[in-house]
PDB file of N, CA and C in Angstrom:
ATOM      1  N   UNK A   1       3.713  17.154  24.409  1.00  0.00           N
ATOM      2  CA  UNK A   1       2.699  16.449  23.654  1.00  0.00           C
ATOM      3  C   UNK A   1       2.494  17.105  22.290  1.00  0.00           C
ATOM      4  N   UNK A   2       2.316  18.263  22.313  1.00  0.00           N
ATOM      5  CA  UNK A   2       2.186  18.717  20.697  1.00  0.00           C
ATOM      6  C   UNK A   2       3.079  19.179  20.520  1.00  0.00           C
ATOM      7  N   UNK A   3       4.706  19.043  20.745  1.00  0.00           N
ATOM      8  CA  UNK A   3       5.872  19.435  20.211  1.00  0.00           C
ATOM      9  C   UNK A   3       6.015  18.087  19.627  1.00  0.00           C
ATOM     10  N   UNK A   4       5.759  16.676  20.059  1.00  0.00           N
ATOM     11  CA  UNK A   4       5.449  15.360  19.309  1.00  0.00           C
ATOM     12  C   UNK A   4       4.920  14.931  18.113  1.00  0.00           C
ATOM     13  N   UNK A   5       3.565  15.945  18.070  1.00  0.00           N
ATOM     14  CA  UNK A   5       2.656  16.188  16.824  1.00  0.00           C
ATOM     15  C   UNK A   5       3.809  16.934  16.410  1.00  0.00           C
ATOM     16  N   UNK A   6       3.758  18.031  16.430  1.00  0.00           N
ATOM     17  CA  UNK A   6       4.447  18.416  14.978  1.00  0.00           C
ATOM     18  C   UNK A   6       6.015  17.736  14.785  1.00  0.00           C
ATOM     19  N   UNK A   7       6.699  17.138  15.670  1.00  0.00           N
ATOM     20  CA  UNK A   7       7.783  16.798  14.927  1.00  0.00           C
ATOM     21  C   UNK A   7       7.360  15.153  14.141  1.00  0.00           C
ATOM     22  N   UNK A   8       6.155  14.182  14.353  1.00  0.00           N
ATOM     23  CA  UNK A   8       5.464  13.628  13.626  1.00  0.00           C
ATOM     24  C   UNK A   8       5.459  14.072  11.995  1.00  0.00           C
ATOM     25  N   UNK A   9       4.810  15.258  12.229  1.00  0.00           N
ATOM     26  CA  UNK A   9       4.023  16.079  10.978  1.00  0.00           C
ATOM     27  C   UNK A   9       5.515  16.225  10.056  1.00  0.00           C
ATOM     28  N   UNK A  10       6.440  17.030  10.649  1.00  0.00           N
ATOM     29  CA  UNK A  10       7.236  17.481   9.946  1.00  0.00           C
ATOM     30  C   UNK A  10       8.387  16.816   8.956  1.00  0.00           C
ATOM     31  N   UNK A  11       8.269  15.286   9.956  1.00  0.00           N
ATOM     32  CA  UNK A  11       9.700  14.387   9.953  1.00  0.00           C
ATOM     33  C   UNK A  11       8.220  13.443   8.669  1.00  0.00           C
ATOM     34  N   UNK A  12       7.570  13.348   8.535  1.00  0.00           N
ATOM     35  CA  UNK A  12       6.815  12.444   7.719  1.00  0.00           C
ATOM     36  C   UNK A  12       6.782  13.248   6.622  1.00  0.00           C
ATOM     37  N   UNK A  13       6.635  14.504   6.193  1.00  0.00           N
ATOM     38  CA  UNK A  13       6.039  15.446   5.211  1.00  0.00           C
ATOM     39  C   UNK A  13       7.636  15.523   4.437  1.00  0.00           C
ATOM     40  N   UNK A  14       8.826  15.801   5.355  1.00  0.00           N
ATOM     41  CA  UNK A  14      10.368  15.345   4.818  1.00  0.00           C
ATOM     42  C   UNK A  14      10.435  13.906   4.249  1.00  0.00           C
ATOM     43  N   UNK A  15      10.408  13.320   4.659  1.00  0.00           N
ATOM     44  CA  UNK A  15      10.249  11.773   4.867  1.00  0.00           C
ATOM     45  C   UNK A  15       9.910  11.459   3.239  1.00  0.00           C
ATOM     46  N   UNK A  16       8.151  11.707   3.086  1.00  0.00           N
ATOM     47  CA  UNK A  16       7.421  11.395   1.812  1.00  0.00           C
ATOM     48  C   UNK A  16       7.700  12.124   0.776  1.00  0.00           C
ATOM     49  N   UNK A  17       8.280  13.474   0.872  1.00  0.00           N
ATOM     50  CA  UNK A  17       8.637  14.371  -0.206  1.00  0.00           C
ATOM     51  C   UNK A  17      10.160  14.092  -0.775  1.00  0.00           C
ATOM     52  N   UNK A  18      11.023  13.430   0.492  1.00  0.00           N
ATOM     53  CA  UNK A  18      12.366  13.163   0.027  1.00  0.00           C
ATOM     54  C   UNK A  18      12.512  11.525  -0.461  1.00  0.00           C
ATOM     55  N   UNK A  19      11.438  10.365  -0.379  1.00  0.00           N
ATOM     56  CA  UNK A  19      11.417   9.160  -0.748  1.00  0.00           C
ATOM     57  C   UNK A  19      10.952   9.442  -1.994  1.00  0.00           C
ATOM     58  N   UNK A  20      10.121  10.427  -2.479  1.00  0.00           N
ATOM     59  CA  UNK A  20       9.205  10.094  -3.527  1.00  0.00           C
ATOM     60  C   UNK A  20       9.935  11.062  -4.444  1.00  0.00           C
ATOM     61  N   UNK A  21      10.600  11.961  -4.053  1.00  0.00           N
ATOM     62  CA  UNK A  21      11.981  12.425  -4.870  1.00  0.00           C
ATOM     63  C   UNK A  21      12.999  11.725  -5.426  1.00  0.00           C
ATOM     64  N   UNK A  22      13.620  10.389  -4.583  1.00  0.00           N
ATOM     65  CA  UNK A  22      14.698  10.113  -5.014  1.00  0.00           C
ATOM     66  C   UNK A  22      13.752   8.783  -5.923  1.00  0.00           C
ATOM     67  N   UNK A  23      12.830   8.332  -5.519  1.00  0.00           N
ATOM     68  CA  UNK A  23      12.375   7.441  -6.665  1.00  0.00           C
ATOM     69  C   UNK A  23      12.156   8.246  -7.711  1.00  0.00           C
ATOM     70  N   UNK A  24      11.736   8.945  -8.093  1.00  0.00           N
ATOM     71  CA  UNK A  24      11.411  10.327  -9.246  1.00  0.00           C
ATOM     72  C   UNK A  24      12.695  10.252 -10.003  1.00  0.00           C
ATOM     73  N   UNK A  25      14.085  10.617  -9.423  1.00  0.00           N
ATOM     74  CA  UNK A  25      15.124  10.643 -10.330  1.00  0.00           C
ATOM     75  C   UNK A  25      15.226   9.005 -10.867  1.00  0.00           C
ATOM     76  N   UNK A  26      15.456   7.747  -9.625  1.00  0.00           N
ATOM     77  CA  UNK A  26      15.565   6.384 -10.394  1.00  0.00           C
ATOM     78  C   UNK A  26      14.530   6.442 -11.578  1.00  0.00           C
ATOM     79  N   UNK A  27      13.086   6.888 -11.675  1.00  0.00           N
ATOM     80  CA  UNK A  27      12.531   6.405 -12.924  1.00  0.00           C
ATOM     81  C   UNK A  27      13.297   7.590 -14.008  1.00  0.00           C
ATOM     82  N   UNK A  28      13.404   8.839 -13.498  1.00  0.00           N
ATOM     83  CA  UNK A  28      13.981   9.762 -14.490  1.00  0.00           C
ATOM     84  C   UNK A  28      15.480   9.476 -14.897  1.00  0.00           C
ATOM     85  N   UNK A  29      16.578   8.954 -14.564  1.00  0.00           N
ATOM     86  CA  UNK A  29      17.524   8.370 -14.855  1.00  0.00           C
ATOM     87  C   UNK A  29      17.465   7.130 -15.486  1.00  0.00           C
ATOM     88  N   UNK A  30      16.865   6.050 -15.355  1.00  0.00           N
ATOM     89  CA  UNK A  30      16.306   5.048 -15.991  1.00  0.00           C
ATOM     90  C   UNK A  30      15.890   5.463 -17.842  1.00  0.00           C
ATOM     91  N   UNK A  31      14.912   6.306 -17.178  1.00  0.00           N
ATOM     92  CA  UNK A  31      14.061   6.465 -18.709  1.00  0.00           C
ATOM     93  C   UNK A  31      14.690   7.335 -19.558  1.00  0.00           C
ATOM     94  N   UNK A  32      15.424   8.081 -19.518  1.00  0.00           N
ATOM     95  CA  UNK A  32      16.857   8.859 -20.299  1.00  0.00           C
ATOM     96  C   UNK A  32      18.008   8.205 -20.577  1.00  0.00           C
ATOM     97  N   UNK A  33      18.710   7.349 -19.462  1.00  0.00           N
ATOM     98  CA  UNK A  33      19.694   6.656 -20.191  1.00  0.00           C
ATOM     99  C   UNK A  33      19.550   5.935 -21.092  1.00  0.00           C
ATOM    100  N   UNK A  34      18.264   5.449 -21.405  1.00  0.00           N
ATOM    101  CA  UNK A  34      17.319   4.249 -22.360  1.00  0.00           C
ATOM    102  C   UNK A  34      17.570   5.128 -24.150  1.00  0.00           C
ATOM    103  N   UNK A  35      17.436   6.684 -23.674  1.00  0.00           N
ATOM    104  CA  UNK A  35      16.948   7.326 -25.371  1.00  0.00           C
ATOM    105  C   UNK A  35      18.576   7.957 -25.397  1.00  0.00           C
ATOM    106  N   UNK A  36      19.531   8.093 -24.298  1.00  0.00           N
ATOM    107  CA  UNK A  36      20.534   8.950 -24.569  1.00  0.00           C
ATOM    108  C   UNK A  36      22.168   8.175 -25.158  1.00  0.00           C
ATOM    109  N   UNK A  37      22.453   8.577 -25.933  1.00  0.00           N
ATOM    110  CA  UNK A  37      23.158   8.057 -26.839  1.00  0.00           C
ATOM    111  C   UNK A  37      25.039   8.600 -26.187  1.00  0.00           C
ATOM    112  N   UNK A  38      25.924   7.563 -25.688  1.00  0.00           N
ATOM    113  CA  UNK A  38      27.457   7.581 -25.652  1.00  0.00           C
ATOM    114  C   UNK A  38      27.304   8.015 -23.751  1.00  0.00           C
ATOM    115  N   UNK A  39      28.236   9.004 -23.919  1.00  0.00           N
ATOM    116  CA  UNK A  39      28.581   9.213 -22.358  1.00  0.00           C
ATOM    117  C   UNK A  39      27.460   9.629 -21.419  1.00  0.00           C
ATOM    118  N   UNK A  40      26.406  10.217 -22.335  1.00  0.00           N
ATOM    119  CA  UNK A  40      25.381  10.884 -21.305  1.00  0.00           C
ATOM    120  C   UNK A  40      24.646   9.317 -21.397  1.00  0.00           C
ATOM    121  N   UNK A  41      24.591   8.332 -21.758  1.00  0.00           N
ATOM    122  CA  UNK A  41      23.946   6.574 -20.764  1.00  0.00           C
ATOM    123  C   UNK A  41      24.562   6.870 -20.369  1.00  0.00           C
ATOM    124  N   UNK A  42      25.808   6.775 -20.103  1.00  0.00           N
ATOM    125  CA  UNK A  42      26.492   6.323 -18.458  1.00  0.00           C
ATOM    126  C   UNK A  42      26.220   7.386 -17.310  1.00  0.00           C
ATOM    127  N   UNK A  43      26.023   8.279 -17.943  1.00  0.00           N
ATOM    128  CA  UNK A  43      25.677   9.682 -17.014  1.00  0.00           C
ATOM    129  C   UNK A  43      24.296   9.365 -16.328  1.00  0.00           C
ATOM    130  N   UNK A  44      23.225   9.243 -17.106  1.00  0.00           N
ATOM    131  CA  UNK A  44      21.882   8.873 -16.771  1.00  0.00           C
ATOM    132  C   UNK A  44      22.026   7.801 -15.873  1.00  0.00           C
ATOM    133  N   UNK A  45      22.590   6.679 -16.349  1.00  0.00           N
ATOM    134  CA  UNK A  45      22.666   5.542 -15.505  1.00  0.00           C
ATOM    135  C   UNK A  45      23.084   5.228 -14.211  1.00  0.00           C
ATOM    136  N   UNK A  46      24.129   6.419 -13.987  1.00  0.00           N
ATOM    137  CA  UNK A  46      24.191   6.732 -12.784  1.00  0.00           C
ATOM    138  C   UNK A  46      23.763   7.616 -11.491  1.00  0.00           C
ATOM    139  N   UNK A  47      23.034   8.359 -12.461  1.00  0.00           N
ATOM    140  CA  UNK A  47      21.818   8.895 -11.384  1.00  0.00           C
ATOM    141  C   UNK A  47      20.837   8.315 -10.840  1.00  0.00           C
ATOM    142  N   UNK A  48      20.862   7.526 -12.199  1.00  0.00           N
ATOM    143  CA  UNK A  48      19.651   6.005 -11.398  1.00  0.00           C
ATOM    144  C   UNK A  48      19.625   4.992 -10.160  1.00  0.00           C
ATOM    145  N   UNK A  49      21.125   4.973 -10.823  1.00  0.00           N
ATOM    146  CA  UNK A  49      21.659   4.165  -9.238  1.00  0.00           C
ATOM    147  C   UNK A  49      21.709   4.742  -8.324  1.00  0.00           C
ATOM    148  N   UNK A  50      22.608   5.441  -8.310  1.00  0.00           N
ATOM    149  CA  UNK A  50      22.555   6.548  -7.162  1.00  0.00           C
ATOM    150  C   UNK A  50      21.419   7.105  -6.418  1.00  0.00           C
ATOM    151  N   UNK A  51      20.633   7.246  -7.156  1.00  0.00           N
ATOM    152  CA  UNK A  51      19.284   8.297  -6.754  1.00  0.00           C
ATOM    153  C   UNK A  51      18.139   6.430  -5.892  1.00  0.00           C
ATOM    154  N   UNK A  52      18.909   5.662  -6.552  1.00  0.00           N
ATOM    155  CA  UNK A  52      18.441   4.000  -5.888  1.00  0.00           C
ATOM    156  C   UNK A  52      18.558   3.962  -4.452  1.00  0.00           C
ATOM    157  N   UNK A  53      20.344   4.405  -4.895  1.00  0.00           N
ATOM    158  CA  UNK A  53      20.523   3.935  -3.238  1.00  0.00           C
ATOM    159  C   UNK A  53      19.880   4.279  -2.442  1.00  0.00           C
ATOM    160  N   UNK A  54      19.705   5.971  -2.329  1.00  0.00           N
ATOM    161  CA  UNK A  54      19.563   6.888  -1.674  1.00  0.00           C
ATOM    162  C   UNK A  54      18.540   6.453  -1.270  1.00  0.00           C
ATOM    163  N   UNK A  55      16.997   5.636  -1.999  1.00  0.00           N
ATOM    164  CA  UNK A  55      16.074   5.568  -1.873  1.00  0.00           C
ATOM    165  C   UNK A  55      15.784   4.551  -0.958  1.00  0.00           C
ATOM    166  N   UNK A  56      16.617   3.569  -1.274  1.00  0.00           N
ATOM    167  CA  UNK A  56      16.690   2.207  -0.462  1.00  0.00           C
ATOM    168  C   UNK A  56      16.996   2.163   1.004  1.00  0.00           C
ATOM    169  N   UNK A  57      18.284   3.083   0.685  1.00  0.00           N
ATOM    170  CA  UNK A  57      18.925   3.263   2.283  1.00  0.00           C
ATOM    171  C   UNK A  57      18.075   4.094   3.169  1.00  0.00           C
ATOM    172  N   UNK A  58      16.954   5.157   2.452  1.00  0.00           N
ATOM    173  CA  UNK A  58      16.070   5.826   3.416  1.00  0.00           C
ATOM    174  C   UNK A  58      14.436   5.025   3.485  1.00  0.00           C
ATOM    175  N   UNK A  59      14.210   3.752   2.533  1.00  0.00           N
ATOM    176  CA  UNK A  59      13.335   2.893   2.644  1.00  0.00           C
ATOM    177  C   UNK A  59      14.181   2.037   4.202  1.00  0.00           C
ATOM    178  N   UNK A  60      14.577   1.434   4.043  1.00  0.00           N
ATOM    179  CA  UNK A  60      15.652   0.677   5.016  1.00  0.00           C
ATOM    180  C   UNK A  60      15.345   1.564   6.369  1.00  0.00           C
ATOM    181  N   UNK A  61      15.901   2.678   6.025  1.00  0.00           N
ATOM    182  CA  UNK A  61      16.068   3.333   7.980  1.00  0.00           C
ATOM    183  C   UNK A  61      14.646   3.409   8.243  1.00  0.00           C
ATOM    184  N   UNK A  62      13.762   3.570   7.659  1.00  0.00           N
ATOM    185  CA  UNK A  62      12.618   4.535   8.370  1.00  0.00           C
ATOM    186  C   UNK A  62      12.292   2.653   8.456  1.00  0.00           C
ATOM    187  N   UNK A  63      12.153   1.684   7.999  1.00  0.00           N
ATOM    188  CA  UNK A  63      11.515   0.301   8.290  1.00  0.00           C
ATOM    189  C   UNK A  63      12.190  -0.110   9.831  1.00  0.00           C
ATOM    190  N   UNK A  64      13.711   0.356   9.594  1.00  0.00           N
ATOM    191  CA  UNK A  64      14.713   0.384  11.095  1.00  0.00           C
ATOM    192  C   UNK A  64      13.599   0.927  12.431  1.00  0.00           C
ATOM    193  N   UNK A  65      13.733   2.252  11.859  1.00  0.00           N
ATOM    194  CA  UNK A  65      13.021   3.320  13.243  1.00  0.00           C
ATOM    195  C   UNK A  65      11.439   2.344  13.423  1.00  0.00           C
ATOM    196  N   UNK A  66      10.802   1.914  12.469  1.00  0.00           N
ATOM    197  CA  UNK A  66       9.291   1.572  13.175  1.00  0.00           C
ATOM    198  C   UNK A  66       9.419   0.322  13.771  1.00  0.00           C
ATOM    199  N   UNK A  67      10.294  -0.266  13.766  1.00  0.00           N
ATOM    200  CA  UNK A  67      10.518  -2.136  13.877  1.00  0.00           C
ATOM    201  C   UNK A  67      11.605  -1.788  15.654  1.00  0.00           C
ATOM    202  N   UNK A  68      12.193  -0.260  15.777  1.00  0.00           N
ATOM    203  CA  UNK A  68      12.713  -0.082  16.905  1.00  0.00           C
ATOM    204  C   UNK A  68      12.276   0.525  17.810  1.00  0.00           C
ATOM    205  N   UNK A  69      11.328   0.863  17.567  1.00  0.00           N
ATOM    206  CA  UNK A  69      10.053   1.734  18.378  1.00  0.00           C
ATOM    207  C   UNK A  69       8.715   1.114  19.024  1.00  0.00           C
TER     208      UNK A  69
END
């Protein structure tokens, strides 16, 4: 029962710190490729995406796990 609580605690505190990270780089990749001039846009621009996916695909699972539970 409270090995439940804390893996709750722990897997949510990962969870919100690593969703709200990878949105952090999409707006920070976004808002740099906008002012950065030749190869570093494409550089920026792809952290954006990237740092998207990442965000989406861990928006996606955790909607998976509560909709399978």
């Amino acid at each position: 029962m409270i090995g439940d609580i804390f893996e709750v605690v722990w897997v949510g505190l990962l969870a919100g710190v690593g969703i709200t990270t990878m949105y952090s780089f999409v707006v920070l990749g976004y808002s740099e490729s906008r002012r950065a001039e030749g190869a570093a846009t494409v550089a920026w621009a792809v952290v954006a995406l990237v740092a998207f996916a990442v965000f989406a695909a861990g928006v996606i699972y955790g909607v998976h796990i509560l909709l399978s539970k």
